[in-house]
Structures are given as C-alpha cells and as structure tokens.
C-alpha atoms as a PDB file:
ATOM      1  CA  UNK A   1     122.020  63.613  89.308  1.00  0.00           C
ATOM      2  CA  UNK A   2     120.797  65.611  92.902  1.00  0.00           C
ATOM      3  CA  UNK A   3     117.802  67.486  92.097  1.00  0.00           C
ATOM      4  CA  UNK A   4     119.119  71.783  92.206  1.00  0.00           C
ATOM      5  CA  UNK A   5     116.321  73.636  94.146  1.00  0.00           C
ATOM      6  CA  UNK A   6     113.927  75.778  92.171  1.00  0.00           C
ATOM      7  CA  UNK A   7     114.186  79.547  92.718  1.00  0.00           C
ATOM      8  CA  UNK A   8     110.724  80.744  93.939  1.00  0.00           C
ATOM      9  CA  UNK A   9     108.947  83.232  91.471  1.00  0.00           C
ATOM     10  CA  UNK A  10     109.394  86.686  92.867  1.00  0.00           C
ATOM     11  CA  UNK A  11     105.388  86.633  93.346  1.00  0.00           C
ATOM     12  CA  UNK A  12     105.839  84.137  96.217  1.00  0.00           C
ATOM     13  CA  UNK A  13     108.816  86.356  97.745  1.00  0.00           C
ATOM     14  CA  UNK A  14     106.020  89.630  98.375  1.00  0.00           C
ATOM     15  CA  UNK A  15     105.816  90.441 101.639  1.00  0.00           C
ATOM     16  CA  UNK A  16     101.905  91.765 102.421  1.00  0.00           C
ATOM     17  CA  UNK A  17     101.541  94.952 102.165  1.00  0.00           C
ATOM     18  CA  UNK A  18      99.710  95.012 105.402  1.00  0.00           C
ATOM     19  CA  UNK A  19     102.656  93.619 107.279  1.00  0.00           C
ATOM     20  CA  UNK A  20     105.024  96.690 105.513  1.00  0.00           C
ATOM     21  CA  UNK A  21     102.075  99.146 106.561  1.00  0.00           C
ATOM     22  CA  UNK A  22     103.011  98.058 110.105  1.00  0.00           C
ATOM     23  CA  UNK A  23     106.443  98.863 110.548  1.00  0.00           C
ATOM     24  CA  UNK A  24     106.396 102.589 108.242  1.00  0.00           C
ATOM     25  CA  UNK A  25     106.820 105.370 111.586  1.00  0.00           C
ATOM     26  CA  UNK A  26     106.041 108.763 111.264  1.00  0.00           C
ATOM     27  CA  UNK A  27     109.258 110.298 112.766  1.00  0.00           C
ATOM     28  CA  UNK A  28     110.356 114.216 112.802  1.00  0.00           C
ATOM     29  CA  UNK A  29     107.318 114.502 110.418  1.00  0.00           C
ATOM     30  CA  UNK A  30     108.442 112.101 108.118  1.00  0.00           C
ATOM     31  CA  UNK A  31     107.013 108.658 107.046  1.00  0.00           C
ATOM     32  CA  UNK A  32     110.184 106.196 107.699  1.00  0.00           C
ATOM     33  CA  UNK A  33     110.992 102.696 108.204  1.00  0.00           C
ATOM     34  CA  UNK A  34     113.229 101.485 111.157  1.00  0.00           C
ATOM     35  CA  UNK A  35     116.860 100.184 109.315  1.00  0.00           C
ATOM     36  CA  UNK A  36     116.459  97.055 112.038  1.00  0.00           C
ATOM     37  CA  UNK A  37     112.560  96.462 109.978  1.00  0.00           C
ATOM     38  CA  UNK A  38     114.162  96.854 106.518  1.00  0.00           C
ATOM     39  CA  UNK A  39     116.803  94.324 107.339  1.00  0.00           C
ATOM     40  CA  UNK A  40     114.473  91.655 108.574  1.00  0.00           C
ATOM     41  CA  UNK A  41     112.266  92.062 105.723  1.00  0.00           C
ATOM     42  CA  UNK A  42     115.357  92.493 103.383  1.00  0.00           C
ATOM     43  CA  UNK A  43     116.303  89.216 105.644  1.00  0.00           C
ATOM     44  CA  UNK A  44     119.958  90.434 105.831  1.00  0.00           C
ATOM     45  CA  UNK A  45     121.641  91.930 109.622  1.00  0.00           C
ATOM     46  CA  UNK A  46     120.805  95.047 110.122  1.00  0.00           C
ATOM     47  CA  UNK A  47     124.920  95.773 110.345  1.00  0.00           C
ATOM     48  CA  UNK A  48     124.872  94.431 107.017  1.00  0.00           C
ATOM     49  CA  UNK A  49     122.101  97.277 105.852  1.00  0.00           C
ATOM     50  CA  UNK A  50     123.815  99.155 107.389  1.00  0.00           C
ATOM     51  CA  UNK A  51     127.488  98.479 106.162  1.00  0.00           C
ATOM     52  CA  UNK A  52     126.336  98.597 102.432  1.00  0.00           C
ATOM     53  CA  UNK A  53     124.260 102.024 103.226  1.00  0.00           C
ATOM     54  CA  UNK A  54     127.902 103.396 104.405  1.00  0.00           C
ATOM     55  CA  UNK A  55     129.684 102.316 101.531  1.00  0.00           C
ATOM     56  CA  UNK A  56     127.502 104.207  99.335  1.00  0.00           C
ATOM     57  CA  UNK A  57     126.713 106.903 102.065  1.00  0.00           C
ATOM     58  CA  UNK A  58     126.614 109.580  98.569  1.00  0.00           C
ATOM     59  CA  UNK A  59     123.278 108.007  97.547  1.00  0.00           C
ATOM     60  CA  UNK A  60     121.704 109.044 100.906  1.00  0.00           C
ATOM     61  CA  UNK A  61     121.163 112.161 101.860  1.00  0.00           C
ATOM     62  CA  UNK A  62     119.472 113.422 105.010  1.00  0.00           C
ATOM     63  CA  UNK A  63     116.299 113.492 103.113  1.00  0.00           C
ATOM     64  CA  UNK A  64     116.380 109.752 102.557  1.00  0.00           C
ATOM     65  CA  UNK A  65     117.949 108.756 105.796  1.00  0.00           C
ATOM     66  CA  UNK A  66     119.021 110.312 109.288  1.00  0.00           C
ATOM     67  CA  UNK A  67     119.982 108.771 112.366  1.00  0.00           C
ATOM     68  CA  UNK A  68     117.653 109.034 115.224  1.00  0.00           C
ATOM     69  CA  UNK A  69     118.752 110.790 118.712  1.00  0.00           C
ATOM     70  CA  UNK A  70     119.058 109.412 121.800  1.00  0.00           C
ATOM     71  CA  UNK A  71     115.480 110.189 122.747  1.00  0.00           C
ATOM     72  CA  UNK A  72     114.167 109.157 119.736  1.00  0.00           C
ATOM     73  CA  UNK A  73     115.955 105.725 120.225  1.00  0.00           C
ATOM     74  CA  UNK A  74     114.882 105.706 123.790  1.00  0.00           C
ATOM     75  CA  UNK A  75     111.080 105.880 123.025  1.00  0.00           C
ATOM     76  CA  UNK A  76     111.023 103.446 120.218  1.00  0.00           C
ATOM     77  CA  UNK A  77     112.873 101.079 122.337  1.00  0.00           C
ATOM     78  CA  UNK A  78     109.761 100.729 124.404  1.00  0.00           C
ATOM     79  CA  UNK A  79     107.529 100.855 122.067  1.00  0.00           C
ATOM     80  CA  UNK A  80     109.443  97.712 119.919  1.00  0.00           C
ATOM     81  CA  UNK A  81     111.133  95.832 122.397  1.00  0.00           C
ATOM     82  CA  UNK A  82     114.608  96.576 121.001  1.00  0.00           C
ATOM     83  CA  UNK A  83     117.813  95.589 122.954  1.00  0.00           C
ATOM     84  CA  UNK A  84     119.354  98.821 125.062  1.00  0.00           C
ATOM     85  CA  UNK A  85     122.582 100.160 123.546  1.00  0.00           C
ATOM     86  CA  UNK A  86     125.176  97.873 125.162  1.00  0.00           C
ATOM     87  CA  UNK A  87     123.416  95.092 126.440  1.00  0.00           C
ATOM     88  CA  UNK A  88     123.920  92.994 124.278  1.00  0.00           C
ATOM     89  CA  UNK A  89     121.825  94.189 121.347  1.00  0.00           C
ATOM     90  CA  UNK A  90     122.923  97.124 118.880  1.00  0.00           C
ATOM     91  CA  UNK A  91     125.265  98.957 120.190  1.00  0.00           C
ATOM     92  CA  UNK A  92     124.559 102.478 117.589  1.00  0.00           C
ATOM     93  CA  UNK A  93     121.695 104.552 117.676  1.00  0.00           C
ATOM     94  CA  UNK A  94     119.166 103.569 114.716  1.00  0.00           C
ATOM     95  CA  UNK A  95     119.130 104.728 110.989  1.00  0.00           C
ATOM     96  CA  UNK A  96     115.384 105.213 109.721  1.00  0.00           C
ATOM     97  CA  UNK A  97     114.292 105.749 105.820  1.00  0.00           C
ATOM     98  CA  UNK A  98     112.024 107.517 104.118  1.00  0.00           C
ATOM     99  CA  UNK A  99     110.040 106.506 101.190  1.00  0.00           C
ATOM    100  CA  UNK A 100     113.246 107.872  99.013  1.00  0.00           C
ATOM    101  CA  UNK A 101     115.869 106.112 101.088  1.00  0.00           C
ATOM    102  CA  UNK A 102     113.830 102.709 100.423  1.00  0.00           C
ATOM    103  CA  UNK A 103     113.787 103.103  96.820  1.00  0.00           C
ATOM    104  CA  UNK A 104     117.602 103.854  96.970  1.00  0.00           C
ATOM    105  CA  UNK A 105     117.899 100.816  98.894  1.00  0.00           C
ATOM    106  CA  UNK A 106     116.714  98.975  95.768  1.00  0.00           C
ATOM    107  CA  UNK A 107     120.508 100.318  94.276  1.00  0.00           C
ATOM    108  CA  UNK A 108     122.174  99.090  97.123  1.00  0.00           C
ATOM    109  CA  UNK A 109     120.954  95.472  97.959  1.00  0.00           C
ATOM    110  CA  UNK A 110     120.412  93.954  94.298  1.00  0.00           C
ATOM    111  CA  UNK A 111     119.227  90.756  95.311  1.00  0.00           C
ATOM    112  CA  UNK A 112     116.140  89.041  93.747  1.00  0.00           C
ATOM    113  CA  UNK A 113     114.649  89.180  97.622  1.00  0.00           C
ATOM    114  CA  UNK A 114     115.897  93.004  97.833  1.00  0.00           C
ATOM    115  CA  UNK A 115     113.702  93.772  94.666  1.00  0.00           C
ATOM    116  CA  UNK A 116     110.479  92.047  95.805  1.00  0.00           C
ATOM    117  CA  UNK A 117     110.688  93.787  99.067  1.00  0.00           C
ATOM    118  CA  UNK A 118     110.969  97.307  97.913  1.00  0.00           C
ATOM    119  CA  UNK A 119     107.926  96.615  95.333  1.00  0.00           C
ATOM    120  CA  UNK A 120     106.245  95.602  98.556  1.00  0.00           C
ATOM    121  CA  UNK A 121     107.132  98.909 100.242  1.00  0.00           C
ATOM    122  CA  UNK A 122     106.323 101.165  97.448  1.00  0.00           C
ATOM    123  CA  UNK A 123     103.324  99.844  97.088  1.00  0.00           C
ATOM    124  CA  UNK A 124     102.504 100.136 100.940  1.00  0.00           C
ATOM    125  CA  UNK A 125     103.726 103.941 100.994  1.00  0.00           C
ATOM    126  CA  UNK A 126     101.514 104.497  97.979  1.00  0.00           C
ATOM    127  CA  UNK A 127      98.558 102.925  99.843  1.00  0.00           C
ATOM    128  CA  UNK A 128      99.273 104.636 102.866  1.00  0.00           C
ATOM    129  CA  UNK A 129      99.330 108.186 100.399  1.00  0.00           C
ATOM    130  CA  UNK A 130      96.114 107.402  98.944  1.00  0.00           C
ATOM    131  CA  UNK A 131      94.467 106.291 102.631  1.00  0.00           C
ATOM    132  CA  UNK A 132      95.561 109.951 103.807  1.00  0.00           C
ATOM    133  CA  UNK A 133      94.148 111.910 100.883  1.00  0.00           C
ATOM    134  CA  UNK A 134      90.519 109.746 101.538  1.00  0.00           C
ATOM    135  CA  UNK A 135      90.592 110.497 104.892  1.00  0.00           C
ATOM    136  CA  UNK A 136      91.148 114.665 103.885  1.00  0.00           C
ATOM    137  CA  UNK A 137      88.902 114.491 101.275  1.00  0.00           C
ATOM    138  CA  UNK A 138      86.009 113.052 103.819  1.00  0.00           C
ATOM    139  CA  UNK A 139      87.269 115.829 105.871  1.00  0.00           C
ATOM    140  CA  UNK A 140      86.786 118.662 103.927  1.00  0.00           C
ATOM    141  CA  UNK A 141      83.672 117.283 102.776  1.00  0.00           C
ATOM    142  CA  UNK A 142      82.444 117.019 106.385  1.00  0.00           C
ATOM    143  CA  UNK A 143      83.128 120.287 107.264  1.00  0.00           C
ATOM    144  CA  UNK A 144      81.504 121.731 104.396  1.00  0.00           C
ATOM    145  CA  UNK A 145      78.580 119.989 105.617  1.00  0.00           C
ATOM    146  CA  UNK A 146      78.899 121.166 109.153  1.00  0.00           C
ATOM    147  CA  UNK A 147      79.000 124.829 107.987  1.00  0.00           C
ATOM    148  CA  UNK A 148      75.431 124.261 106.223  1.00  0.00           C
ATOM    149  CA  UNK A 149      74.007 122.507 109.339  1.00  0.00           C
ATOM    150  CA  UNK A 150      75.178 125.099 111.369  1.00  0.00           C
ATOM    151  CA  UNK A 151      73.277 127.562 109.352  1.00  0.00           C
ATOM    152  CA  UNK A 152      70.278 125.664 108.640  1.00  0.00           C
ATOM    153  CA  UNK A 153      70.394 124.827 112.265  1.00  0.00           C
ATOM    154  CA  UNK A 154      70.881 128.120 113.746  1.00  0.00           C
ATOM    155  CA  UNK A 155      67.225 128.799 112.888  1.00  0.00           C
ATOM    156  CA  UNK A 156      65.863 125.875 114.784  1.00  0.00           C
ATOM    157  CA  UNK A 157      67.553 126.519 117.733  1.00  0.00           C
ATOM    158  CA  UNK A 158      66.561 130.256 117.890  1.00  0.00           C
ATOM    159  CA  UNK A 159      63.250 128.704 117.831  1.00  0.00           C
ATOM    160  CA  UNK A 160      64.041 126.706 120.384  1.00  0.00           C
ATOM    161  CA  UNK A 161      65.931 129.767 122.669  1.00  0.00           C
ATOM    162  CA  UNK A 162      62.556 131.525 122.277  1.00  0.00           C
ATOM    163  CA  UNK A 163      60.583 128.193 123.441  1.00  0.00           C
ATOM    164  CA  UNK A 164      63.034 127.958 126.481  1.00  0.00           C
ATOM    165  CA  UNK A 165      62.311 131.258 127.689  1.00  0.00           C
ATOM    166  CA  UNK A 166      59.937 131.827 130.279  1.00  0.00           C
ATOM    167  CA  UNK A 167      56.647 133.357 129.416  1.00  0.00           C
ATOM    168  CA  UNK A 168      56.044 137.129 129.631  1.00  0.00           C
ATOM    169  CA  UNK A 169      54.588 137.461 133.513  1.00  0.00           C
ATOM    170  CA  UNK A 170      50.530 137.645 132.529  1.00  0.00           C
ATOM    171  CA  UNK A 171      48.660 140.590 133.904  1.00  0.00           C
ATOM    172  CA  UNK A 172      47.464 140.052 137.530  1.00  0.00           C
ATOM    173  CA  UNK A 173      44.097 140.206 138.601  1.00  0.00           C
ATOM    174  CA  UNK A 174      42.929 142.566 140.738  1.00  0.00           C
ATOM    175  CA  UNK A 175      41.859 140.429 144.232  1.00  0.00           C
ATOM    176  CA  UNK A 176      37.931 139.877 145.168  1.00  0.00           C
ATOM    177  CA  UNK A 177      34.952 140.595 143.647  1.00  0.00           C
ATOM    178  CA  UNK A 178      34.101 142.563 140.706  1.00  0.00           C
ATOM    179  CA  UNK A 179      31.201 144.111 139.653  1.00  0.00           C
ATOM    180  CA  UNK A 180      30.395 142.708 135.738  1.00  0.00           C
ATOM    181  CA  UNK A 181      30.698 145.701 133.593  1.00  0.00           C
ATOM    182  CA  UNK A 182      33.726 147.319 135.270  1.00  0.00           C
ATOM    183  CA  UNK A 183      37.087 147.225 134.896  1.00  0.00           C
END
C-alpha cells in the first residue's frame, strides 16, 4: 500500500512573526499589508486573493481594504521591485489590508495554511501595537524628565551666565607716585 503523506501540524506551517513584521506598511495612516504579500504568504496568486476578496466584496469595507492610487502604486513599486502595470506583471493597481481586512481574510481563504497565516499576522500586528505603546510610554517618560532637568538645570547655567560675564572694569589707579597717607 503507497505510503499517504502526513499533513504537517499547523505549528510547523507559522510563518515568523518577524518575517510578517516586514511586509505590514503604514499607508494613508493606516497599518496594511500589500494583497501581492498576503498571497505569497497565504501561498495562493495574488489574482486568486484577489478573486475570492471580490466575490465576497460585502465583508470588506474601505476600512478593511482600499485600493491604492496610482502614486501610491508608483512609489511602492520602487521600493519592492514590483512589475510596472503592463509589462508583464499585474496589470491592476494594488489592494492593501488592514489589521481588520486580514482577520476577514481568515473567512475567505479557509484553508489549514490560510488559518496559520493569519494567527501569524495577528500576532505580528499585536506585537507591532505593544512595540508602539513602549516606545510612547519611554516618551512621555523622557519628557517628563527633560522638564525637571530643565528646571534643575536652569540654575546651573545662570551660574554659569554670571561666570561667563566679564568682570566689573576695577577702579583705575591714579598714574605715578603717591604720597602714603593720601588718597
């Protein structure tokens, strides 16, 4: 009897976190994932994302997913190598995601890969939240500090001002010789 391959645990199908880190944008103020990134982690076209996305187009408002401009396109392009709209490559501008349009994604694609990838992604935009609130919470707590420096400070370099300033002129001497006694 031939020997039926074993499906891998879902564990083994995790894509690092670091790698989904990588690819999340920050687009019209919004953190988003390229539909092109989604579909090679998804490991699916990115006309089929994009074809199953359509046929459920209800689930995905602009909140979850827009379509980039031309501009938009244009600079990312550059920035990822991507094929130029009709050479070859994609011949429609991109879609991107946000953290939302991900999860919805999870509706969408039900495959066992589909799941483990959007755990993966959830937990990167989740890291990625908890990164930014360190990183305001060590700034709020270094400006606090700056304010008492700059207080404790000011006195110091009033000091210092004061030191800096050249000496009152003394009082000049009256030229030759004096008698002792007189003035």
């Amino acid at each position: 009897m031939p020997s039926v391959p074993k499906k891998r645990p879902i564990s083994q199908n995790l894509v690092p976190v670091e790698v989904v880190e990588r690819r999340i944008l920050l687009i019209r103020g919004h953190k988003v994932m390229l539909d092109s990134h989604l579909a090679e982690l998804y490991e699916v076209p990115t006309f089929r994302l994009n074809e199953a996305v359509k046929r459920n187009r209800r689930r995905f408002p602009e909140d979850f997913m827009f379509q980039l401009g031309k501009e938009e396109a244009e600079a990312l392009t550059s920035q990822f190598a991507m094929s130029k709209p009709g050479r070859g490559g994609r011949r429609t501008l991109p879609y991107v995601f946000t953290e939302q349009g991900v999860a919805m994604l999870s509706t969408v694609l039900n495959s066992e890969r589909a799941i483990s990838v959007n755990i993966a992604i959830m937990r990167a935009f989740v890291r990625l939240r908890q990164i930014l609130a360190t990183h305001k919470e060590l700034a709020e707590r270094l400006a606090a500090i700056e304010k008492n420096y700059d207080q404790r400070f000011k006195v110091v370099f009033d000091i210092l001002k004061q030191l800096m300033e050249p000496p009152l002129e003394p009082p000049k001497r009256p030229i030759g010789f004096m008698a002792p006694g007189k003035k």
